[in-house]
Protein backbone atom coordinates (compact mmCIF):
# COMPACT_ATOMS: atom_id res chain seq x y z
CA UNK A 1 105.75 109.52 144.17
CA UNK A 2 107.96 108.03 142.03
CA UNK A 3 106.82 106.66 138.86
CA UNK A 4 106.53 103.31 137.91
CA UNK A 5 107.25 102.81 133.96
CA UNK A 6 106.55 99.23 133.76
CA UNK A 7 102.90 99.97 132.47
CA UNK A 8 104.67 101.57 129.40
CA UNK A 9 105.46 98.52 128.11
CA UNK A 10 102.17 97.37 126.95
CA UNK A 11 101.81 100.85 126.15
CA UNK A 12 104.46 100.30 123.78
CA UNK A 13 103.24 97.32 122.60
CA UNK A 14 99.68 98.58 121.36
CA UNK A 15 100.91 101.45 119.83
CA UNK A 16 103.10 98.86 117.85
CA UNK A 17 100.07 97.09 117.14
CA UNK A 18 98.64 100.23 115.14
CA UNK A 19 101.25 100.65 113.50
CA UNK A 20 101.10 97.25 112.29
CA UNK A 21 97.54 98.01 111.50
CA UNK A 22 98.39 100.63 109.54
CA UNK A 23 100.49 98.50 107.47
CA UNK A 24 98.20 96.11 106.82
CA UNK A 25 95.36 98.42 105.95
CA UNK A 26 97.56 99.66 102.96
CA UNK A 27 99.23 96.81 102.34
CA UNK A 28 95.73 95.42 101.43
CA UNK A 29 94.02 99.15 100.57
CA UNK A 30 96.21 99.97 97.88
CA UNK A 31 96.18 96.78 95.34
CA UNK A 32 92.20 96.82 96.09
CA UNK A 33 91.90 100.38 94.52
CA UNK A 34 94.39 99.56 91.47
CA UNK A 35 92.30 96.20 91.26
CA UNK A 36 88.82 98.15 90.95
CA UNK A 37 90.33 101.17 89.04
CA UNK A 38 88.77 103.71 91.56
CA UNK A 39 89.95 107.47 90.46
CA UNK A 40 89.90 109.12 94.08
CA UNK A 41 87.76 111.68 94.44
CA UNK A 42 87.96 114.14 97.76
CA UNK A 43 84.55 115.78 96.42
CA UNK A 44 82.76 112.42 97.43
CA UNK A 45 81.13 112.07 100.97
CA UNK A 46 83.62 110.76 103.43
CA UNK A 47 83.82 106.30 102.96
CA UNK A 48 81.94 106.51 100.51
CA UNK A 49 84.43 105.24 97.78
CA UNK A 50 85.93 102.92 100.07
CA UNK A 51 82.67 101.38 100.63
CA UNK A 52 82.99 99.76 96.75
CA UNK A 53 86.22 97.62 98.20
CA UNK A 54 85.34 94.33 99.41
CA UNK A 55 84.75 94.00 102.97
CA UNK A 56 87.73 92.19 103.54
CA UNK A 57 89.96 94.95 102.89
CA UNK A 58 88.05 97.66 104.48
CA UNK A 59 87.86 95.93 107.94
CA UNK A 60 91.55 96.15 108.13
CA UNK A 61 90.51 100.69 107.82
CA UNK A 62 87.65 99.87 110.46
CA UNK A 63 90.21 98.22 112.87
CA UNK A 64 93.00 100.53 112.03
CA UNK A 65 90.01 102.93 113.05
CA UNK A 66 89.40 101.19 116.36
CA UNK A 67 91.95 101.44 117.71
CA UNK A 68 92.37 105.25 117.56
CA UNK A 69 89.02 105.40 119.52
CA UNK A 70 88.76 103.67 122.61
CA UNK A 71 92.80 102.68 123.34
CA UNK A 72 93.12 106.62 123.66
CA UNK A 73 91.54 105.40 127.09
CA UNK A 74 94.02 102.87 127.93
CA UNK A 75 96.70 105.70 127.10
CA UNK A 76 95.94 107.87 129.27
CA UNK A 77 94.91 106.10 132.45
CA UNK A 78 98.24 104.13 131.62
CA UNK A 79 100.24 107.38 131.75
CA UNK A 80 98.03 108.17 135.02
CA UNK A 81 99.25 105.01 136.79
CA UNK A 82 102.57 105.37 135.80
CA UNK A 83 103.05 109.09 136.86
CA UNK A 84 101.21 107.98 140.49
CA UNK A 85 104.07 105.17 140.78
CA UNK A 86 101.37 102.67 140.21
CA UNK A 87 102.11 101.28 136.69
CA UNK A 88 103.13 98.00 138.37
CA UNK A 89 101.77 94.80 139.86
CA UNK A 90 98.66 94.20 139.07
CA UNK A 91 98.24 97.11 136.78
CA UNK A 92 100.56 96.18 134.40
CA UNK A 93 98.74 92.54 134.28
CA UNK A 94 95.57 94.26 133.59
CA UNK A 95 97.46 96.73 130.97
CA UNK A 96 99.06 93.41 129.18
CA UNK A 97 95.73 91.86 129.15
CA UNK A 98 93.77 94.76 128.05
CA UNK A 99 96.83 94.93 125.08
CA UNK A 100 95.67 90.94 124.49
CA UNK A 101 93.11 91.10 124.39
CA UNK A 102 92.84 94.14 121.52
CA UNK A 103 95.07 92.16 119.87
CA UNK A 104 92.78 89.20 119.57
CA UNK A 105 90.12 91.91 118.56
CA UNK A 106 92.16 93.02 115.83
CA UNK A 107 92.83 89.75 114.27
CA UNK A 108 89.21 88.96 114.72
CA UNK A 109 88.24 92.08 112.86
CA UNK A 110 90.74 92.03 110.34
CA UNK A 111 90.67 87.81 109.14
CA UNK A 112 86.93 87.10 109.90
CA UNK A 113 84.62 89.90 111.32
CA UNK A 114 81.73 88.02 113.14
CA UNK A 115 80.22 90.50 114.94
CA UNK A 116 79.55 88.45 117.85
CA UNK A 117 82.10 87.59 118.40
CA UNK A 118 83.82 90.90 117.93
CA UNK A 119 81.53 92.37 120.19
CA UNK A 120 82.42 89.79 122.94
CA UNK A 121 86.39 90.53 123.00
CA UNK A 122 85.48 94.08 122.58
CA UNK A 123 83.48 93.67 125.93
CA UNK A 124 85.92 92.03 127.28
CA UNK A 125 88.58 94.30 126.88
CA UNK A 126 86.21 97.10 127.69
CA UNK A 127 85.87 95.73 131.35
CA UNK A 128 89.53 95.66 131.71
CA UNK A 129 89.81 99.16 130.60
CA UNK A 130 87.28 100.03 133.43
CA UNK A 131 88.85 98.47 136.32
CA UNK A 132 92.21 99.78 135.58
CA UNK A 133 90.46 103.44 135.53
CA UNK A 134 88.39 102.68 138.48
CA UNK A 135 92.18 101.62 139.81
CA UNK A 136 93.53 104.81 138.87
CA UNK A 137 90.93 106.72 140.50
CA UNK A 138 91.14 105.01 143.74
CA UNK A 139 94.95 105.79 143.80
CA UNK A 140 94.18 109.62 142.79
CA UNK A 141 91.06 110.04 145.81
CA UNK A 142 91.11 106.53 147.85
CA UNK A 143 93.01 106.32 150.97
């Protein structure tokens, strides 16, 4: 097998897209706390100074969050295709819409938070996680 790196793009591409996250969390994090005058305190249960910002700055943490969770998916089953020699074709659409479609999520989370909506693209890009595993794992045991 020879592998097929065009899947690494959007691989590329969401792991640029936490960075950015991270940006923007403390772009936004940082004035908040100088704003309120929080002293930081490590003794305090985990969040629960953070909790005192207003929500718009800590959904930028929540997404920043997100997308060390789930994506860690997409990571790997992106490698797996790749390594197989079958991070191309259709793959790699379902990769760059999976990538989309977190980035949608993202600016959802991080400008206006409805949950319903949030829960919607998160569905959404949930599915297209699950047929590019269910992909991968007909290339590892079909045929």
């Amino acid at each position: 097998m020879i592998p097929s790196t065009a899947i690494l793009a959007p691989v590329t591409a969401l792991l640029l897209l936490t960075c950015v996250m991270w940006l923007w969390m403390y772009a936004t994090r940082i004035p908040a706390v100088r704003k309120a005058g929080m002293k930081l305190d490590s003794h305090l249960p985990k969040g629960e100074q953070m909790a005192a910002l207003p929500a718009r700055v800590r959904w930028k943490a929540d997404n920043y969050n997100h997308l060390l969770e789930q994506p860690t998916l997409f990571y790997a089953v992106a490698f797996t295709l790749a390594l197989l020699g079958a991070g191309d074709g259709l793959n790699v659409a379902l990769a760059w819409a999976y990538v989309g479609s977190r980035v949608i999520h993202s600016l959802h989370q991080a400008l206006w938070n409805k949950i319903e909506i949030r829960f919607l693209i998160f569905t959404i890009s949930s599915l297209i996680l699950i047929t590019l595993v269910m992909r991968a794992a007909f290339v590892v045991w079909g045929s």
